[in-house]
Protein backbone atom coordinates (compact mmCIF):
# COMPACT_ATOMS: atom_id res chain seq x y z
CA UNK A 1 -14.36 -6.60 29.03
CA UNK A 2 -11.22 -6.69 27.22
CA UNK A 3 -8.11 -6.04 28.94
CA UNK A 4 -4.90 -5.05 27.61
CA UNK A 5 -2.56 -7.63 26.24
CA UNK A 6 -5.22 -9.12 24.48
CA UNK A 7 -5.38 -9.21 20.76
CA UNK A 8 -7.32 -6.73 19.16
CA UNK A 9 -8.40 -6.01 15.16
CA UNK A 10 -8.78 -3.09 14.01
CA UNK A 11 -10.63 -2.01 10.60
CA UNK A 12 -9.98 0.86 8.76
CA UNK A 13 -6.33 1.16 9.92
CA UNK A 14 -5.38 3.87 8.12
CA UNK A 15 -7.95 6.38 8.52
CA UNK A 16 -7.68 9.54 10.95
CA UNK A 17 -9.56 7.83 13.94
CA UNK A 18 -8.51 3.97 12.63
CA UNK A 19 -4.73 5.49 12.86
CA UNK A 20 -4.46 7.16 16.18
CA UNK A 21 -6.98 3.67 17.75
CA UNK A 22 -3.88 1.82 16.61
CA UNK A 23 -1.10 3.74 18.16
CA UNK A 24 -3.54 4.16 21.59
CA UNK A 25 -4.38 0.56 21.51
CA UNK A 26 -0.45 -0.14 21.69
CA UNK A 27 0.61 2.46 24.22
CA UNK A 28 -2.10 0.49 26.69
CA UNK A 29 -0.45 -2.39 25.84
CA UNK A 30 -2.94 -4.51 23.52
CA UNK A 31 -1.55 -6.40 20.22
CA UNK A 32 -3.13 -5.32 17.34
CA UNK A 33 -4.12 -6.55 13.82
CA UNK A 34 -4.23 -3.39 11.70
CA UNK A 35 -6.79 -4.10 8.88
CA UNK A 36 -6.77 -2.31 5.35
CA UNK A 37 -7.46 -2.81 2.33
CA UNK A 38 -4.20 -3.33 0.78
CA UNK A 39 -1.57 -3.94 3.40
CA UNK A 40 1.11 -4.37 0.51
CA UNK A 41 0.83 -0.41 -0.09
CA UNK A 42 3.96 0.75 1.29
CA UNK A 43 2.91 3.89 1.42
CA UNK A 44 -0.18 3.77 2.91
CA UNK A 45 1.03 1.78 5.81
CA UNK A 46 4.21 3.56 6.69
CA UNK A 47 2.58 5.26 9.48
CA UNK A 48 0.86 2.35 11.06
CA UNK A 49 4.38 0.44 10.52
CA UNK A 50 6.26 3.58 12.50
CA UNK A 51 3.91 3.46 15.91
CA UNK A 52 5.50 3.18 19.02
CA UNK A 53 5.26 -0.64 19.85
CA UNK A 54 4.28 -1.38 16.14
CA UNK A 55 7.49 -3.67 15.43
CA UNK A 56 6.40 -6.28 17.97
CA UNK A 57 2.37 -5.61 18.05
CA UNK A 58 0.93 -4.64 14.94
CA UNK A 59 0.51 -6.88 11.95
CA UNK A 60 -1.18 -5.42 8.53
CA UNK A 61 -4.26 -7.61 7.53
CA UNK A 62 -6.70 -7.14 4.66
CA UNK A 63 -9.78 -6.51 4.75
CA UNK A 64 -12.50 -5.03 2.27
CA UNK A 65 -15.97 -3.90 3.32
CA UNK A 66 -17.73 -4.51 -0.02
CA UNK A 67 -15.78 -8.59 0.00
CA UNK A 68 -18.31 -10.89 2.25
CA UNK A 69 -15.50 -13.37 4.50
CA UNK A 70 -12.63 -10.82 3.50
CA UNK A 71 -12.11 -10.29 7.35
CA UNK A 72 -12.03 -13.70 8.56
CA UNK A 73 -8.38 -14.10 8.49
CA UNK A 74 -7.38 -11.16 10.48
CA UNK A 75 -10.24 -11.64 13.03
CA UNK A 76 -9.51 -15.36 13.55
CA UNK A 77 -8.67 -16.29 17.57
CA UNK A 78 -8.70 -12.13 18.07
CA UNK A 79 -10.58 -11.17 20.94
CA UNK A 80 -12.30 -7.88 20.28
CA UNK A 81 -12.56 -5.66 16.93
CA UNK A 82 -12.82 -2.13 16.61
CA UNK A 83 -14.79 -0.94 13.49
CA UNK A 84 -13.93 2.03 12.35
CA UNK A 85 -14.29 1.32 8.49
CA UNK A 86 -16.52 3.84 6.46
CA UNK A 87 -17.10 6.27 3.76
CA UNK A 88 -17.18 9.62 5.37
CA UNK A 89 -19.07 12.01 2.76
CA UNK A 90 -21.59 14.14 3.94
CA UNK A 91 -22.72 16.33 0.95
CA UNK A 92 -20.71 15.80 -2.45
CA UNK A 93 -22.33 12.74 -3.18
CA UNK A 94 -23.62 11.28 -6.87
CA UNK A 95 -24.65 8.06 -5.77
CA UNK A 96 -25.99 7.85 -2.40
CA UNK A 97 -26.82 4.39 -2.25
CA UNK A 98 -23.61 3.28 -4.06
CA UNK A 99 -20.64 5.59 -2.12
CA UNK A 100 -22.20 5.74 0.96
CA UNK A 101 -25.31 3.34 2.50
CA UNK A 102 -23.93 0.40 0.36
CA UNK A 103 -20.47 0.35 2.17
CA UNK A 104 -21.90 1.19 5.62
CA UNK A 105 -24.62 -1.34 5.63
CA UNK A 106 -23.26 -4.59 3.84
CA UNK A 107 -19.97 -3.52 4.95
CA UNK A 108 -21.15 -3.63 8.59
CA UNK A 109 -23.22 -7.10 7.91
CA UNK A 110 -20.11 -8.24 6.72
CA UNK A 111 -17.54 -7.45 9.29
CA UNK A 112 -20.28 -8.81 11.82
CA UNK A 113 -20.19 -12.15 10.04
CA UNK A 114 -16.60 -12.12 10.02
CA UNK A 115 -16.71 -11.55 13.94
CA UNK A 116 -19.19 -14.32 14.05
CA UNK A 117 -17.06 -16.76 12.37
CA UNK A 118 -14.49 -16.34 14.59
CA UNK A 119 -16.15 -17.56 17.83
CA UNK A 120 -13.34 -15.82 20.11
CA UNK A 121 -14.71 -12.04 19.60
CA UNK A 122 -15.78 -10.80 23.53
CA UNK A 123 -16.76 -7.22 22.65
CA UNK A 124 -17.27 -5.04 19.30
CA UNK A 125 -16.76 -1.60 19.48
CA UNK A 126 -18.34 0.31 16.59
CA UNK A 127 -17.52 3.77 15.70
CA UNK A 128 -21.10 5.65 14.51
CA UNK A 129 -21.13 9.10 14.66
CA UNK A 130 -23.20 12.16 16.58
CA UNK A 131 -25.29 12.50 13.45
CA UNK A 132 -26.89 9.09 14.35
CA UNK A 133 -28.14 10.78 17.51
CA UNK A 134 -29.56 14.04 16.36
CA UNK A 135 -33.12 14.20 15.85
CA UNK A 136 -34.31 16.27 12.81
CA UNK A 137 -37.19 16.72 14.28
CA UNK A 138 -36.58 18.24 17.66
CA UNK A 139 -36.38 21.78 18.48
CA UNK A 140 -33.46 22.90 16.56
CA UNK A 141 -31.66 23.99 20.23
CA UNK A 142 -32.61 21.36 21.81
CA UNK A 143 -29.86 18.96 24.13
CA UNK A 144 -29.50 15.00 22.95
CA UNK A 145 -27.72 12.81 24.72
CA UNK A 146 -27.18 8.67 24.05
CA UNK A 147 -31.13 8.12 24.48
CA UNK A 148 -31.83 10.38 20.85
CA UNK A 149 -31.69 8.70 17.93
CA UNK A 150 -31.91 10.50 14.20
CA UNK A 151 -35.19 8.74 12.78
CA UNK A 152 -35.58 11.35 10.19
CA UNK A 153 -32.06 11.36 7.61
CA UNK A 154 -32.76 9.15 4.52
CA UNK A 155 -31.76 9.17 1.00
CA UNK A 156 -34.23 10.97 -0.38
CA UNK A 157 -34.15 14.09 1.86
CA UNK A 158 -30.24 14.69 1.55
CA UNK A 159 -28.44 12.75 4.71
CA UNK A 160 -27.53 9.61 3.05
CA UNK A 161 -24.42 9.56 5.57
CA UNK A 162 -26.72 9.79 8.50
CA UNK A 163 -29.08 7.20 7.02
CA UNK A 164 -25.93 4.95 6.85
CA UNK A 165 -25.08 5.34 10.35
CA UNK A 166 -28.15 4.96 12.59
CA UNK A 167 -28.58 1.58 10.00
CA UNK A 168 -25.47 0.66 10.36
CA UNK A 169 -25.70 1.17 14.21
CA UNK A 170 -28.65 -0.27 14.88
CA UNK A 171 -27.12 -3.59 13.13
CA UNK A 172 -24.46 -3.66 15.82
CA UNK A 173 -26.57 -2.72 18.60
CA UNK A 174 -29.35 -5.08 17.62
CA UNK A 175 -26.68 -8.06 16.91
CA UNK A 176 -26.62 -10.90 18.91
CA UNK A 177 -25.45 -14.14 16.98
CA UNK A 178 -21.74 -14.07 17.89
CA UNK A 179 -22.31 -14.03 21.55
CA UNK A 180 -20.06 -10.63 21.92
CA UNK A 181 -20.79 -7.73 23.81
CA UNK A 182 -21.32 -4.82 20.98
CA UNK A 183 -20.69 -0.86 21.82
CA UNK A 184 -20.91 2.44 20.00
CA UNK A 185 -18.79 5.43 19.71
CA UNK A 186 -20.64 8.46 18.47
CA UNK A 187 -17.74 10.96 17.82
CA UNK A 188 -18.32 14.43 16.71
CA UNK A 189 -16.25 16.26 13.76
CA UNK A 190 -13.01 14.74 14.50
CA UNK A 191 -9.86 17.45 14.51
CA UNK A 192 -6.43 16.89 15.80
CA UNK A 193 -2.74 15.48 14.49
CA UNK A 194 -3.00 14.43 11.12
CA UNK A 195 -0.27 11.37 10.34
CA UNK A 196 -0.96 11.54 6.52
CA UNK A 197 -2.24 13.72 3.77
CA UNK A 198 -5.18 11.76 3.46
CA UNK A 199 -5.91 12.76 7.07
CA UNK A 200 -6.35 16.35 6.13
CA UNK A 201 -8.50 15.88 4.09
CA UNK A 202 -10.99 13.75 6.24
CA UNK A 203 -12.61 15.41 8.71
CA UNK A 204 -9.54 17.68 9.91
CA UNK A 205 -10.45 19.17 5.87
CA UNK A 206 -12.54 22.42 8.21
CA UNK A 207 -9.14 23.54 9.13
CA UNK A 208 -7.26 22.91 5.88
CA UNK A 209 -9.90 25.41 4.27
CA UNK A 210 -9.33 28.35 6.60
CA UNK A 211 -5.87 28.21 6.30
CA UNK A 212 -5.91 27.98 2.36
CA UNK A 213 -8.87 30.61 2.35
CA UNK A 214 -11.07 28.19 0.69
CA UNK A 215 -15.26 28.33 0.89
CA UNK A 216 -16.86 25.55 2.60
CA UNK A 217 -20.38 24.87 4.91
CA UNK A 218 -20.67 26.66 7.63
CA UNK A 219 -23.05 24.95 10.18
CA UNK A 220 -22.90 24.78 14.15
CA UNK A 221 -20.68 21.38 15.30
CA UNK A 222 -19.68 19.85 17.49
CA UNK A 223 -15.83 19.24 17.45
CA UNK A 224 -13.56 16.69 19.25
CA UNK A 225 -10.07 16.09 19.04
CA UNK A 226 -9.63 12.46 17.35
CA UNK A 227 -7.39 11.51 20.36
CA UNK A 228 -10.41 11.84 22.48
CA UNK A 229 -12.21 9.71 19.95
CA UNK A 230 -9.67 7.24 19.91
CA UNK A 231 -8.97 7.29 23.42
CA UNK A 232 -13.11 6.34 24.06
CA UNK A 233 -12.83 3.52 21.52
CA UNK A 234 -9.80 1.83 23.46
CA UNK A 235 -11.43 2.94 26.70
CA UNK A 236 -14.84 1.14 25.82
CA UNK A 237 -12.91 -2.71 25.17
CA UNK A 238 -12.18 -2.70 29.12
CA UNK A 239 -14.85 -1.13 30.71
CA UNK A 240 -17.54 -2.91 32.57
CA UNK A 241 -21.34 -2.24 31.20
CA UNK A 242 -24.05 -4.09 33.69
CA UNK A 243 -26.45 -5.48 31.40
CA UNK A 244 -29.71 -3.09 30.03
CA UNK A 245 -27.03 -0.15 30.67
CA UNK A 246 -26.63 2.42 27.22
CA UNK A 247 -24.21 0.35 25.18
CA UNK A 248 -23.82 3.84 23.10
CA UNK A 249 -21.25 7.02 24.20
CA UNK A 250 -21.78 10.42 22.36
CA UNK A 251 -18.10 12.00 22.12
CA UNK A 252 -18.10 15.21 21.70
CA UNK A 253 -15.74 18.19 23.67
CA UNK A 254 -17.25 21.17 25.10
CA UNK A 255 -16.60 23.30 21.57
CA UNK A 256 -19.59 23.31 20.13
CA UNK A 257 -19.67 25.74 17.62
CA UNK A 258 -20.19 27.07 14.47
CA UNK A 259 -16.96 26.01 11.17
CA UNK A 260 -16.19 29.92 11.16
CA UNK A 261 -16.18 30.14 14.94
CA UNK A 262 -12.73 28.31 14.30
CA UNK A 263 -10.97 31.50 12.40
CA UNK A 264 -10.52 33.49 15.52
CA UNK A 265 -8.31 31.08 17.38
CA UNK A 266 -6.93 30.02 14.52
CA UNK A 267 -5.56 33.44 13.72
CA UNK A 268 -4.83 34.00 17.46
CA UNK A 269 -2.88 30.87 17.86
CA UNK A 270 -0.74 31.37 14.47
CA UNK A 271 -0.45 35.10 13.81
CA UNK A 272 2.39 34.28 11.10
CA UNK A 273 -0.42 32.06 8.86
CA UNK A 274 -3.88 33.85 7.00
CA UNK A 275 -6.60 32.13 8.24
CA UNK A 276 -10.28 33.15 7.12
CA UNK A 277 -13.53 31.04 7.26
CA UNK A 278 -15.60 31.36 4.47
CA UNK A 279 -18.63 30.04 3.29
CA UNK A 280 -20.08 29.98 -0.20
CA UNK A 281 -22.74 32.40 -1.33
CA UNK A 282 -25.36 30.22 -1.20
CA UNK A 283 -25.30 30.11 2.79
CA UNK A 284 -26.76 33.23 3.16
CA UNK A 285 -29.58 32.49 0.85
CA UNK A 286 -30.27 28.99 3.04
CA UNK A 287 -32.15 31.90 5.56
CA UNK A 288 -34.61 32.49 2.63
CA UNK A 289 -37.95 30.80 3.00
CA UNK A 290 -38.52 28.87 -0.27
CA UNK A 291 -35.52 30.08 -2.11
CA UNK A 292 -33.75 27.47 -0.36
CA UNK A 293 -35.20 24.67 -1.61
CA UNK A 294 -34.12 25.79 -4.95
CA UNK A 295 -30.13 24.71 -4.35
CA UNK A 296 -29.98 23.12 -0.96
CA UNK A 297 -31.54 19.39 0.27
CA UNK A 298 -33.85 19.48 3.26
CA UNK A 299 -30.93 17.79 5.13
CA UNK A 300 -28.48 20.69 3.93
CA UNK A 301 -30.94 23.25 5.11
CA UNK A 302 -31.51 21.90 8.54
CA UNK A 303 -27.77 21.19 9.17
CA UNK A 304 -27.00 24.82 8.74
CA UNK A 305 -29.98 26.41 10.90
CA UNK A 306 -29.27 23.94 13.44
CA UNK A 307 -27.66 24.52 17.35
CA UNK A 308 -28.03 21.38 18.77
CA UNK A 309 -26.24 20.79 22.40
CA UNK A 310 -24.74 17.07 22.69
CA UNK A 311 -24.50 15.82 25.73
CA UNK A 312 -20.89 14.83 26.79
CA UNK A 313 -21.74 13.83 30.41
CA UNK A 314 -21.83 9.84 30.20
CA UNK A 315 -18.40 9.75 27.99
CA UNK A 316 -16.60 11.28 30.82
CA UNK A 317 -18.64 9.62 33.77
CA UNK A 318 -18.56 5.88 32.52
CA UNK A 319 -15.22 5.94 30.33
CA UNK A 320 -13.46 8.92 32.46
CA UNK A 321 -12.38 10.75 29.39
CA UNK A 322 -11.25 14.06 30.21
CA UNK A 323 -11.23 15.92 26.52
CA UNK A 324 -8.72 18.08 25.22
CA UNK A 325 -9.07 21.92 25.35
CA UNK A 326 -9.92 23.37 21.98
CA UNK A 327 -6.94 25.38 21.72
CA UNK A 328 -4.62 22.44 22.08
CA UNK A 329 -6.46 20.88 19.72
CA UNK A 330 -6.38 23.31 16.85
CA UNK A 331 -2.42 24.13 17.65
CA UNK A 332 -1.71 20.33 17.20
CA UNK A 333 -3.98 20.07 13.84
CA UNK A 334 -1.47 22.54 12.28
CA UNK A 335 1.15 22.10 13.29
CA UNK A 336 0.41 18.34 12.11
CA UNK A 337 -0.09 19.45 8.72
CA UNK A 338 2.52 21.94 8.51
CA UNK A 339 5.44 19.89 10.00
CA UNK A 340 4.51 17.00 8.10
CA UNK A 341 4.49 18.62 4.64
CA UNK A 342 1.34 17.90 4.10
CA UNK A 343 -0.01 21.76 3.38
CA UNK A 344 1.65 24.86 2.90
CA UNK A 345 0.29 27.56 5.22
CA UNK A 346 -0.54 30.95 3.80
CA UNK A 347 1.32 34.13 5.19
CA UNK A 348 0.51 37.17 6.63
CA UNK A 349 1.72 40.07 4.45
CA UNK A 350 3.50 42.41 7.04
């Protein structure tokens, strides 16, 4: 275990769960080595820079996932790492292999060798995602919990992104040359305050597109508020795991719903804004035997028709997180995006 006041790196700094790791990781008192890939962007690292505790415990450190040795700087006499580096794209994708399994993979490897090289690293915590742990192939209601693992996404049938992750997963779990203790954080869709624009458009994008009326997938998920995620990252560097014990932790809130189930607290939480879920044309169609497979990947298909139940139970027995309601969640998502000028919310015509 790592307790606070210890030195921690963390890559991906700047993304939604990389951001709010950082400013949890300083509130408990840990130092921390932000990592991105180009800490000389002003802009991009004005948030990081404004944390509370960031003047005396952050640094900015780069760090690229396709550059072999490009973390070995900021990782050097640090005694844990975070990884929450990725490409998150789940369906607009040209080159799977390129934009997505390429970066996950080899990026992975090489942040592990970086870890390696350091020789002071006493725990990795890896952040995966709930797609890694839901089985294709189950009963499409069935419950998962940390023991399921998704041994059906590949490239070729559509889920490059879920490929990526049980690969890049399995890497960490399976890794044992640095001598560290390795854990994974399997977050759901991640909502919740957005520091930046970018943020809005990562995950926290489902809620951006009901309040600008825009189309997008509608499938059943399973939501959590990227404090929680954060908060489970920070929690797993300082708990104690007895050896042969699940080094994995599915993080997930009890919302579990479908994108459009969103709309009606939306609307009840923010009468001033329009909000309205829609999804494209072609969803309907998805329910069409055969026709499907004329527009939608076998991945695509199954993600919509699916109503999988995660199992939340271990996350709040073994790292005693206690997840944010989903109203709280959605009120602090907009308001996030609204205060910070980062959208302009749609009104209600009297």
């Amino acid at each position: 275990p790592v307790p606070p006041g210890a030195v921690v790196a963390v890559t991906g700094a700047t993304g939604f769960i990389g951001s709010h790791v950082c400013e949890q990781l300083l509130s408990a008192g840990y130092r921390v080595r932000a990592v991105v890939r180009n800490p000389d962007d002003a802009e991009k690292v004005a948030h990081l820079k404004a944390l509370s505790g960031a003047a005396d415990r952050l640094t900015l450190h780069g760090g690229r996932l396709n550059e072999p040795g490009s973390y070995d700087a900021a990782f050097s006499g640090a005694e844990a790492v975070v990884h929450t580096a990725a490409v998150v794209e789940v369906f607009d994708v040209k080159d799977a292999v390129k934009q997505v399994v390429d970066p996950s993979v080899e990026g992975t490897n090489n942040v592990l060798a970086s870890a390696d090289k350091a020789g002071t690293i006493k725990r990795f915590v890896h952040t995966s995602s709930v797609l890694a742990a839901i089985k294709w192939d189950e009963p499409l209601d069935a419950k998962l919990s940390e023991d399921a693992w998704n041994t059906v996404s590949s490239v070729g049938n559509g889920d490059p992104y879920g490929y990526a992750k049980v690969t890049a997963e399995r890497l960490v779990l399976d890794h044992t040359a640095g001598g560290f203790d390795c854990v994974s954080i399997l977050p759901g869709v991640n909502l919740g305050p957005c520091m930046t624009k970018a943020h809005t458009k990562s995950s926290a994008v489902v809620i951006r597109q009901i309040m600008y009326g825009n189309s997008q997938a509608d499938y059943h998920a399973h939501f959590v508020d990227v404090r929680d995620s954060a908060a489970a990252h920070v929690k797993a560097l300082s708990v104690s795991l007895a050896d042969g014990d699940s080094r994995r932790f599915l993080v997930v809130s009890d919302a579990q719903m479908r994108v459009s189930g969103l709309q009606e607290p939306l609307q009840r939480l923010f009468p001033q804004y329009a909000m309205e879920a829609k999804a494209p044309m072609s969803h309907s169609l998805l329910q069409i035997p055969l026709l499907w497979r004329v527009f939608a990947t076998e991945f695509q298909h199954t993600y919509a028709m699916q109503q999988f139940t995660i199992d939340n139970a271990r996350s709040k027995q073994v790292l005693g997180l206690e997840y944010h309601t989903l109203d709280k969640t959605l009120e602090d998502t907009v308001k996030s995006m609204v205060d910070g000028g980062f959208i302009k919310p749609r009104t209600r015509s009297a």
